[in-house]
N, C-alpha and C. Protein backbone atom coordinates (compact mmCIF):
# COMPACT_ATOMS: atom_id res chain seq x y z
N UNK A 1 14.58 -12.15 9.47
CA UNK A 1 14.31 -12.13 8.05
C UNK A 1 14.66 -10.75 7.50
N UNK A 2 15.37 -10.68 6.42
CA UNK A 2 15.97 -9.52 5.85
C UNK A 2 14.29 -9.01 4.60
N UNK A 3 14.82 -7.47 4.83
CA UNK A 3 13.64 -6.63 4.17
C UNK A 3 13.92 -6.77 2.88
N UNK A 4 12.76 -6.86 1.43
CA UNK A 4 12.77 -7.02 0.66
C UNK A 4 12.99 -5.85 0.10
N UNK A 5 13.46 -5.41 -0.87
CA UNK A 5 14.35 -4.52 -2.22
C UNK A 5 13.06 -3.17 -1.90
N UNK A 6 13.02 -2.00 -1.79
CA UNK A 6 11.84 -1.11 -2.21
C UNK A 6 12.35 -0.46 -3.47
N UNK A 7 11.42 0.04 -3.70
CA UNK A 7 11.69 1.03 -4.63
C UNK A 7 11.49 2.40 -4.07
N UNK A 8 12.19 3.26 -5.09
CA UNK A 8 12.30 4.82 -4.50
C UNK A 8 10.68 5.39 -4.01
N UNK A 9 10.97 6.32 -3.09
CA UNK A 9 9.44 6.64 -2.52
C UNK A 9 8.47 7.45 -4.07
N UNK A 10 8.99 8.06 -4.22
CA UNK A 10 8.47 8.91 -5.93
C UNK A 10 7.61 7.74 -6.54
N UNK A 11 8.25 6.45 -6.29
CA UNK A 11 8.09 5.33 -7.66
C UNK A 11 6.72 4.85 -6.83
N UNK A 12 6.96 4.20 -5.37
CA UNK A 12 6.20 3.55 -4.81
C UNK A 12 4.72 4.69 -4.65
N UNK A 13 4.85 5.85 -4.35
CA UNK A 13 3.89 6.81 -4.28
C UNK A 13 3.04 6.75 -5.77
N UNK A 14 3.80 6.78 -7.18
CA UNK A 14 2.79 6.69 -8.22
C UNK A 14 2.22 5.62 -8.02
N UNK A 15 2.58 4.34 -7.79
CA UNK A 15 1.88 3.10 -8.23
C UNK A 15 0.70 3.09 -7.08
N UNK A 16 0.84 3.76 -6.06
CA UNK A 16 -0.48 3.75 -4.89
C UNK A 16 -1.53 4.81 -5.70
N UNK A 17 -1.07 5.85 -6.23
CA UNK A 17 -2.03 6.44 -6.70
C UNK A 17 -2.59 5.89 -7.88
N UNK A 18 -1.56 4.99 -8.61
CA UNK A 18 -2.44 4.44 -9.82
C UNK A 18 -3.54 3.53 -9.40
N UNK A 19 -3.20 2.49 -8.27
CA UNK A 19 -3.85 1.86 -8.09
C UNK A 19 -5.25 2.29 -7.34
N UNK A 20 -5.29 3.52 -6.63
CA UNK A 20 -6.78 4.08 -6.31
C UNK A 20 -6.91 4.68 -7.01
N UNK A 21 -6.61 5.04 -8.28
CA UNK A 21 -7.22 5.61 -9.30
C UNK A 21 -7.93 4.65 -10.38
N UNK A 22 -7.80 3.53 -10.17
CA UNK A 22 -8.63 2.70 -11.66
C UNK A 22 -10.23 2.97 -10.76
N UNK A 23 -10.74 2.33 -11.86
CA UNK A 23 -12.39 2.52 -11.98
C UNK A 23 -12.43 1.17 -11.25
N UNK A 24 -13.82 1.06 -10.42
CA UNK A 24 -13.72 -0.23 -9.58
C UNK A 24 -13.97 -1.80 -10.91
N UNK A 25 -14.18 -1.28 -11.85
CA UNK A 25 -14.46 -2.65 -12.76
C UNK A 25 -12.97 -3.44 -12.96
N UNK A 26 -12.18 -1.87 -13.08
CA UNK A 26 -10.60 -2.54 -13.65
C UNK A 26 -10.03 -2.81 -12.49
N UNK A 27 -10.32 -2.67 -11.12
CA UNK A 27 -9.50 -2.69 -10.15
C UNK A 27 -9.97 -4.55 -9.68
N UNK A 28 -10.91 -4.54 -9.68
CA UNK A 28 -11.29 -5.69 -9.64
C UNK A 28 -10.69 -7.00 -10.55
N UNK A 29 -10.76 -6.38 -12.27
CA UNK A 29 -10.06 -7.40 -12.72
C UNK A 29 -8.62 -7.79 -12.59
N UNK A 30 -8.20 -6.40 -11.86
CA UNK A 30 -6.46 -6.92 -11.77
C UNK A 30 -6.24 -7.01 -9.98
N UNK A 31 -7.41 -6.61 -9.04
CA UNK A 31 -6.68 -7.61 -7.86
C UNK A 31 -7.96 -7.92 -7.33
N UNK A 32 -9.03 -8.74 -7.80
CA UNK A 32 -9.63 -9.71 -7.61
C UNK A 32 -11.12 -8.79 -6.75
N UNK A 33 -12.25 -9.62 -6.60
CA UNK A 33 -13.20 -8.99 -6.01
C UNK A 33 -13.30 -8.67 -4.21
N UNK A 34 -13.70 -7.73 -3.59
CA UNK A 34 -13.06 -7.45 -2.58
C UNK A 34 -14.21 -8.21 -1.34
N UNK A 35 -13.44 -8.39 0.02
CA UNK A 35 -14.30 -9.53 0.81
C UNK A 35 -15.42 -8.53 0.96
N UNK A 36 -16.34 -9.26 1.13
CA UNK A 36 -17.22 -9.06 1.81
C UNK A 36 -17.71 -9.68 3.42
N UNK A 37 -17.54 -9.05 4.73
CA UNK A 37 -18.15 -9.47 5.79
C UNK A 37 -19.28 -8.91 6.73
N UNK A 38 -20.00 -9.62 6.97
CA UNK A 38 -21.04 -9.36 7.52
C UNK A 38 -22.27 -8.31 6.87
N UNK A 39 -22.25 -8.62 5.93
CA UNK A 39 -22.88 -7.47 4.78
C UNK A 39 -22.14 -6.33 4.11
N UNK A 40 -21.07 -6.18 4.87
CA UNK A 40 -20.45 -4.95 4.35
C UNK A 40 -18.95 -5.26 3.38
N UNK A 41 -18.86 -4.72 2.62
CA UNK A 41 -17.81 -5.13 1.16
C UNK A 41 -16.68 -4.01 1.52
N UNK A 42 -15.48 -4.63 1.57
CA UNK A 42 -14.40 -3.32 1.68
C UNK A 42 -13.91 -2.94 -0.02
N UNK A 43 -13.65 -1.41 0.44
CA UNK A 43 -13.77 -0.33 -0.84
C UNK A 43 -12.70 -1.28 -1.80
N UNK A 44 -12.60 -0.96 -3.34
CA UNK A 44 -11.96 -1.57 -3.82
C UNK A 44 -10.94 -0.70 -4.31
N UNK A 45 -10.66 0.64 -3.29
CA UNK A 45 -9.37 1.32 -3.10
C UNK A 45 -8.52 0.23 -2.10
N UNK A 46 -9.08 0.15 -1.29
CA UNK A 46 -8.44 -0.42 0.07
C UNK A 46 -7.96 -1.86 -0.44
N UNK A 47 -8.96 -2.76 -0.93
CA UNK A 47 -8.96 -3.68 -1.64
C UNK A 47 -7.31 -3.85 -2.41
N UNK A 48 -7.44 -2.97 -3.07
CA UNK A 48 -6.28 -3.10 -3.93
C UNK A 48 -4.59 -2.74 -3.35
N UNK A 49 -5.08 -1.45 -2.19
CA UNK A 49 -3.62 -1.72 -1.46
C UNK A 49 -3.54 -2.71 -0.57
N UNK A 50 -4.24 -3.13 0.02
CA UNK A 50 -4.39 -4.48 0.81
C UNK A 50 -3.13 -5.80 -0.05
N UNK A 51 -4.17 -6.09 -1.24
CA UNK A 51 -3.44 -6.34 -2.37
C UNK A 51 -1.76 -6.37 -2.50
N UNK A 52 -1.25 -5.51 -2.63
CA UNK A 52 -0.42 -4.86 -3.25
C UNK A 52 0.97 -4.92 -2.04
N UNK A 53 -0.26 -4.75 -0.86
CA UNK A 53 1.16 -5.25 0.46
C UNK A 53 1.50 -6.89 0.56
N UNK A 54 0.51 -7.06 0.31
CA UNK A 54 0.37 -8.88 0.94
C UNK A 54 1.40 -9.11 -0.78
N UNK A 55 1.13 -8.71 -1.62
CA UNK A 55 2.53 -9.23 -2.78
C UNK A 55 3.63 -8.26 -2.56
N UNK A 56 3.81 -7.39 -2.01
CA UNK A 56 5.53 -6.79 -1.38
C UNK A 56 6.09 -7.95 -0.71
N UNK A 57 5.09 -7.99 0.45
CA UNK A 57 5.38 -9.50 1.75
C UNK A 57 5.06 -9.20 2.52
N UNK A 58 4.45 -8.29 2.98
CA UNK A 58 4.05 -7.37 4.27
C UNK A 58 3.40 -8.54 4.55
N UNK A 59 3.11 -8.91 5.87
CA UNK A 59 2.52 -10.16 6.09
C UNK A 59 1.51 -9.66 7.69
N UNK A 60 1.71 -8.29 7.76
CA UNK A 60 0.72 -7.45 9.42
C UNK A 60 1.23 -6.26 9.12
N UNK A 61 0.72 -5.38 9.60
CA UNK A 61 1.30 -4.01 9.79
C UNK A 61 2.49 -4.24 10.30
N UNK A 62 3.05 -4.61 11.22
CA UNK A 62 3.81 -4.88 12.19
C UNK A 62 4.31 -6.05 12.95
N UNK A 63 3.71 -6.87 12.64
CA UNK A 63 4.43 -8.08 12.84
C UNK A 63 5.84 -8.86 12.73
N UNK A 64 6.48 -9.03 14.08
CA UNK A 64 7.47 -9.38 13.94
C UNK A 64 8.42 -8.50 14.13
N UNK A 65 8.05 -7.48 14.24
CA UNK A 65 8.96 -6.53 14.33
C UNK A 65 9.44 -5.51 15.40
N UNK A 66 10.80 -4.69 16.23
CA UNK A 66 11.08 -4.34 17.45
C UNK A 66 10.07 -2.64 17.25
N UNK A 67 9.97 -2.18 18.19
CA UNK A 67 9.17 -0.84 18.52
C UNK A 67 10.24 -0.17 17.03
N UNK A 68 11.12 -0.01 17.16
CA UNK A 68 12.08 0.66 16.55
C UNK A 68 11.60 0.82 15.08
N UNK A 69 12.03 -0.79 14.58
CA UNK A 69 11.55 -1.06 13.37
C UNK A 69 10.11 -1.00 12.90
N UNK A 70 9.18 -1.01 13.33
CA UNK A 70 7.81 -0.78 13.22
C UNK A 70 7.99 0.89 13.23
N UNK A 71 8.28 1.61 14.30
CA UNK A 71 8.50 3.32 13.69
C UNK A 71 9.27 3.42 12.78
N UNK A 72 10.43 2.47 12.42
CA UNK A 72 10.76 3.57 10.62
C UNK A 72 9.94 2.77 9.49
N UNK A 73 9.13 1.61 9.76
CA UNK A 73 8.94 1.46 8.61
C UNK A 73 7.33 2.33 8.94
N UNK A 74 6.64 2.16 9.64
CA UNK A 74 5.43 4.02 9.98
C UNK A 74 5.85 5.12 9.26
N UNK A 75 7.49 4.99 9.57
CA UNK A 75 7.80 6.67 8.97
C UNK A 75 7.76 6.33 7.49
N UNK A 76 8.13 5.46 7.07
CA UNK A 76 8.44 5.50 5.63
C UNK A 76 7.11 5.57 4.66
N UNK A 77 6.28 4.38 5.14
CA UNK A 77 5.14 4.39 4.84
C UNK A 77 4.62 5.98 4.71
N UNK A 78 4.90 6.31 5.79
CA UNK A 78 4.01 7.83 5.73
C UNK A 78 4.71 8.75 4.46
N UNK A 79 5.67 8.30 4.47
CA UNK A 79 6.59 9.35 3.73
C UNK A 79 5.83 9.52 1.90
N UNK A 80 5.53 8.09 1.78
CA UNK A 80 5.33 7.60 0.29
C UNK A 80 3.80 7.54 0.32
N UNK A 81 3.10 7.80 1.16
CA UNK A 81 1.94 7.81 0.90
C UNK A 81 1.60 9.43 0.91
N UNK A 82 2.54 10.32 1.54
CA UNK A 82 2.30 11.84 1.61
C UNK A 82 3.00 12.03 0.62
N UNK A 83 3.72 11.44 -0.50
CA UNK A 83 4.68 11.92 -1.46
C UNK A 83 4.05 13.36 -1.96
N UNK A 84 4.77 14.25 -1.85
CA UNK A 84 4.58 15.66 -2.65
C UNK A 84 5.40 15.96 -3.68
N UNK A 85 5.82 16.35 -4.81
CA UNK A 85 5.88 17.02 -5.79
C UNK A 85 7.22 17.86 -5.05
N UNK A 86 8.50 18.35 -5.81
CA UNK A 86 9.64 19.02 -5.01
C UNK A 86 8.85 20.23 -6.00
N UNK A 87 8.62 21.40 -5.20
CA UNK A 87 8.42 22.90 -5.37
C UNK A 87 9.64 23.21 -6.50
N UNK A 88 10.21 23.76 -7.46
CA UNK A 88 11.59 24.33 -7.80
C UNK A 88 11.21 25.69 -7.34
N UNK A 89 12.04 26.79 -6.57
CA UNK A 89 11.82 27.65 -6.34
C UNK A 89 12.76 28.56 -7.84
């Protein structure tokens, strides 16, 4: 199965921060209330990137995929979730 379209890391990095940045009332109304198991409710940061992979297509961390491909898409992931700001010197 061929990988779906990304967007630039800059782009994908704001929309993770927008999305742990809403207030849990609004995060809720736009990706739904978060499970609750065994008494305990997952955060509705997590909630929402959870969210947000399962509509990319991410369908496991890793599933389906060779050692190889599971490390660049690790690396990438990491890349856009550490997104920094370019310094201009």
């Amino acid at each position: 199965m061929s990988e779906l379209p990304r967007l630039p890391v800059p782009l994908e990095h704001h929309v993770l921060k927008w999305a742990c940045g809403l207030s849990p009332r609004t995060s809720r109304a736009l990706f739904g209330k978060p499970p609750t198991v065994d008494g305990q409710t997952l955060s509705t940061e997590t909630h929402a990137l959870l969210t947000l992979a399962r509509l990319s297509g991410s369908n496991g961390f890793f599933a389906g995929k060779s050692v190889e491909e599971a490390r660049a898409q690790s690396r990438y992931e990491a890349r856009v979730s550490s997104r920094r700001p370019l310094l201009r010197m």
